[in-house]
N, C-alpha and C. Protein backbone atom coordinates (compact mmCIF):
# COMPACT_ATOMS: atom_id res chain seq x y z
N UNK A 1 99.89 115.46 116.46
CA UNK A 1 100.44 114.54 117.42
C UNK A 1 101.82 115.07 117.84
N UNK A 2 102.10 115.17 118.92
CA UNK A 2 103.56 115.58 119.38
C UNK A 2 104.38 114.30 119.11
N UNK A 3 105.76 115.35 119.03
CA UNK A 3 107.03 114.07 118.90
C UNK A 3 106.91 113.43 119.67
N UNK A 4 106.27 113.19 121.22
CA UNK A 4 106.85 112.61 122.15
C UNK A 4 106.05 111.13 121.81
N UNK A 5 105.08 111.49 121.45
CA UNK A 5 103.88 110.05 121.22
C UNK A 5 104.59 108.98 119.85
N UNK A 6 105.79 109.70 118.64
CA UNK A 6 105.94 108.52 117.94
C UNK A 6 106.24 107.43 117.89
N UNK A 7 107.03 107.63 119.14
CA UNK A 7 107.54 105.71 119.81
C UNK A 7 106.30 104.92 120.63
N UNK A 8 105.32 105.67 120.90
CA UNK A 8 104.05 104.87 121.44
C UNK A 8 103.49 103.43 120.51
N UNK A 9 103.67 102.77 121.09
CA UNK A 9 102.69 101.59 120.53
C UNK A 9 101.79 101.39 120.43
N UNK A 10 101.29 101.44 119.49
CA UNK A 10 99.64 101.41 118.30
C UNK A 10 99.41 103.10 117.92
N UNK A 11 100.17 103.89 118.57
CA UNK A 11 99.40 104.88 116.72
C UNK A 11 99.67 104.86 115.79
N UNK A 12 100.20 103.85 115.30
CA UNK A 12 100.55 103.91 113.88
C UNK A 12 99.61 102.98 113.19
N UNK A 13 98.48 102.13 113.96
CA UNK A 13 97.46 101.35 113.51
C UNK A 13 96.31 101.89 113.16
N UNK A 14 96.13 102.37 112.12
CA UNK A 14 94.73 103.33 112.01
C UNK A 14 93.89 102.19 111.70
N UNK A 15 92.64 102.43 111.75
CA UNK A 15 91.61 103.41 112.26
C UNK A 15 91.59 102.82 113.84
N UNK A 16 92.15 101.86 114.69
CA UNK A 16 91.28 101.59 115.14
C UNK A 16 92.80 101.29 116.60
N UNK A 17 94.23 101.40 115.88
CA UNK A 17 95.26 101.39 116.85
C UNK A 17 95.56 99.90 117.58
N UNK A 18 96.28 99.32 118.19
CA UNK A 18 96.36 98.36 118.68
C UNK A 18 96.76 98.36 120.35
N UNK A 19 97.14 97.31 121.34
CA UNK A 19 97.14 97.66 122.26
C UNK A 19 98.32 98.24 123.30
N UNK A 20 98.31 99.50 123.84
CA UNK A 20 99.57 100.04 124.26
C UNK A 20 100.40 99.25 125.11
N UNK A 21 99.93 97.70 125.57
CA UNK A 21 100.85 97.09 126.54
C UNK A 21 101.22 95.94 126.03
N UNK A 22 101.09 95.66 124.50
CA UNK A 22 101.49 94.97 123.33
C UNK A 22 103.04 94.56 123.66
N UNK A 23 103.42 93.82 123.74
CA UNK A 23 104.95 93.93 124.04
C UNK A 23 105.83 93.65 122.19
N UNK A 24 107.06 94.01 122.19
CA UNK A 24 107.83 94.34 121.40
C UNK A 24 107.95 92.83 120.49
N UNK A 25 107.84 92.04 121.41
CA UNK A 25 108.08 90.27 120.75
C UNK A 25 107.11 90.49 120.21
N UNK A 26 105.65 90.19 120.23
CA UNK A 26 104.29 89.96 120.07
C UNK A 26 104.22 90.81 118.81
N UNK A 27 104.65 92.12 118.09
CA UNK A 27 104.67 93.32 117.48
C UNK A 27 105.01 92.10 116.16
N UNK A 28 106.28 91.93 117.05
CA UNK A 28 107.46 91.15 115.76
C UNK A 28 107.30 89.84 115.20
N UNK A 29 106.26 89.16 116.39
CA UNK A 29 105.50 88.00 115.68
C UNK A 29 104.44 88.09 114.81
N UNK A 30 103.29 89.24 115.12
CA UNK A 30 102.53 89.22 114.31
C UNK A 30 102.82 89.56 112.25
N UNK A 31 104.00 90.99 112.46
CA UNK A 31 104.46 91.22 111.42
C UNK A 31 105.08 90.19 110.71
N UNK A 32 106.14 89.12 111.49
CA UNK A 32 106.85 88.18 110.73
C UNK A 32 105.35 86.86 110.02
N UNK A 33 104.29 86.71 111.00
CA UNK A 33 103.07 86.21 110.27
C UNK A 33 102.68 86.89 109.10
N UNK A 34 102.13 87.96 108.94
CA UNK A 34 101.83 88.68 108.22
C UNK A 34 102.55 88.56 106.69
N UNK A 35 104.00 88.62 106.84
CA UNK A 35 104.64 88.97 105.47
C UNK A 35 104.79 87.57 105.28
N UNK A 36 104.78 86.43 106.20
CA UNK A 36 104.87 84.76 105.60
C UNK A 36 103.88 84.35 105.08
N UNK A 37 102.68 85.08 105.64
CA UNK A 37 100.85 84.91 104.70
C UNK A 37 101.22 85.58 103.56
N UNK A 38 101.53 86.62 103.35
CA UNK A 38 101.22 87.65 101.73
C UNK A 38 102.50 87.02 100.80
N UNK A 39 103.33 86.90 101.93
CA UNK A 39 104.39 86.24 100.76
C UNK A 39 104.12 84.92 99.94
N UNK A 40 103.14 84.09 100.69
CA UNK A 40 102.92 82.39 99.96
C UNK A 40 102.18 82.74 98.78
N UNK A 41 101.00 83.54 99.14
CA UNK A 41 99.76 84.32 97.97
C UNK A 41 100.50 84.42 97.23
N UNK A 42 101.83 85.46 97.11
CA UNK A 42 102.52 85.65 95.76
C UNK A 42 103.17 85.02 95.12
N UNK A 43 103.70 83.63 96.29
CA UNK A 43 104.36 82.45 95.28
C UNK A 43 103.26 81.31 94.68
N UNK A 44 102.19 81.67 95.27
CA UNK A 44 101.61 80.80 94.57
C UNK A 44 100.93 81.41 93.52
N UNK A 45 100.63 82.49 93.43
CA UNK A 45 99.78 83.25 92.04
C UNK A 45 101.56 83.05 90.92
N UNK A 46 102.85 83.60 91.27
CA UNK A 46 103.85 83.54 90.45
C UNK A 46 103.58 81.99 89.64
N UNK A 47 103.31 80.66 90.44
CA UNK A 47 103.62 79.29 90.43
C UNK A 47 102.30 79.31 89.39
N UNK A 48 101.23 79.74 89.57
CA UNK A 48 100.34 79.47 88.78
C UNK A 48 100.31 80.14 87.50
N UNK A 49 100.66 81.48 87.76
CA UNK A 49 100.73 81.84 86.19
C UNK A 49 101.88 81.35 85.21
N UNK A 50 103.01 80.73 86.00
CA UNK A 50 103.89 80.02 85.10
C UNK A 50 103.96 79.25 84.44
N UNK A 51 102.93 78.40 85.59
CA UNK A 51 102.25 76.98 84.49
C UNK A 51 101.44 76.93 83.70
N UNK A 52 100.16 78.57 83.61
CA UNK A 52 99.97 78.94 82.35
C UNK A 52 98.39 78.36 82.64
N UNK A 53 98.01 77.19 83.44
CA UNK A 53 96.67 76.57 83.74
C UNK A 53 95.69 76.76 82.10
N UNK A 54 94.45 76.46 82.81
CA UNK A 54 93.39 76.87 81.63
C UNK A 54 92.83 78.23 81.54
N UNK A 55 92.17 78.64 80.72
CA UNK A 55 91.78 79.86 80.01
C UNK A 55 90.36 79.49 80.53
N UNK A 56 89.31 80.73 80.99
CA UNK A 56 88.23 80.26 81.30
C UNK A 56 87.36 81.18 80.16
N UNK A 57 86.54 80.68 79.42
CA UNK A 57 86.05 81.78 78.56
C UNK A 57 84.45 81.59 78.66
């Protein structure tokens, strides 16, 4: 890939890239979704293993 393409929008989306007329807001909304989804998963697995729940055997 030439230098000139690294500021292009979506090759950095493999396999499948996203869309080149994506605008810069839209980029920054989806990412700020993204890390507010994976981030709850981890407060809630932290929240649950603290409280220790039941043992399933």
């Amino acid at each position: 890939m030439p230098e000139s393409d690294y500021d292009r929008t979506g090759l950095s989306s493999y396999p499948y890239g996203s869309d080149t007329d994506e605008t810069f807001t839209s980029i920054v909304w989806w990412q700020n979704h993204e890390i507010l989804h994976h981030g709850a998963e981890i407060a809630l697995l932290r929240d649950l293993f603290a409280r220790g729940g039941t043992r399933i055997r």
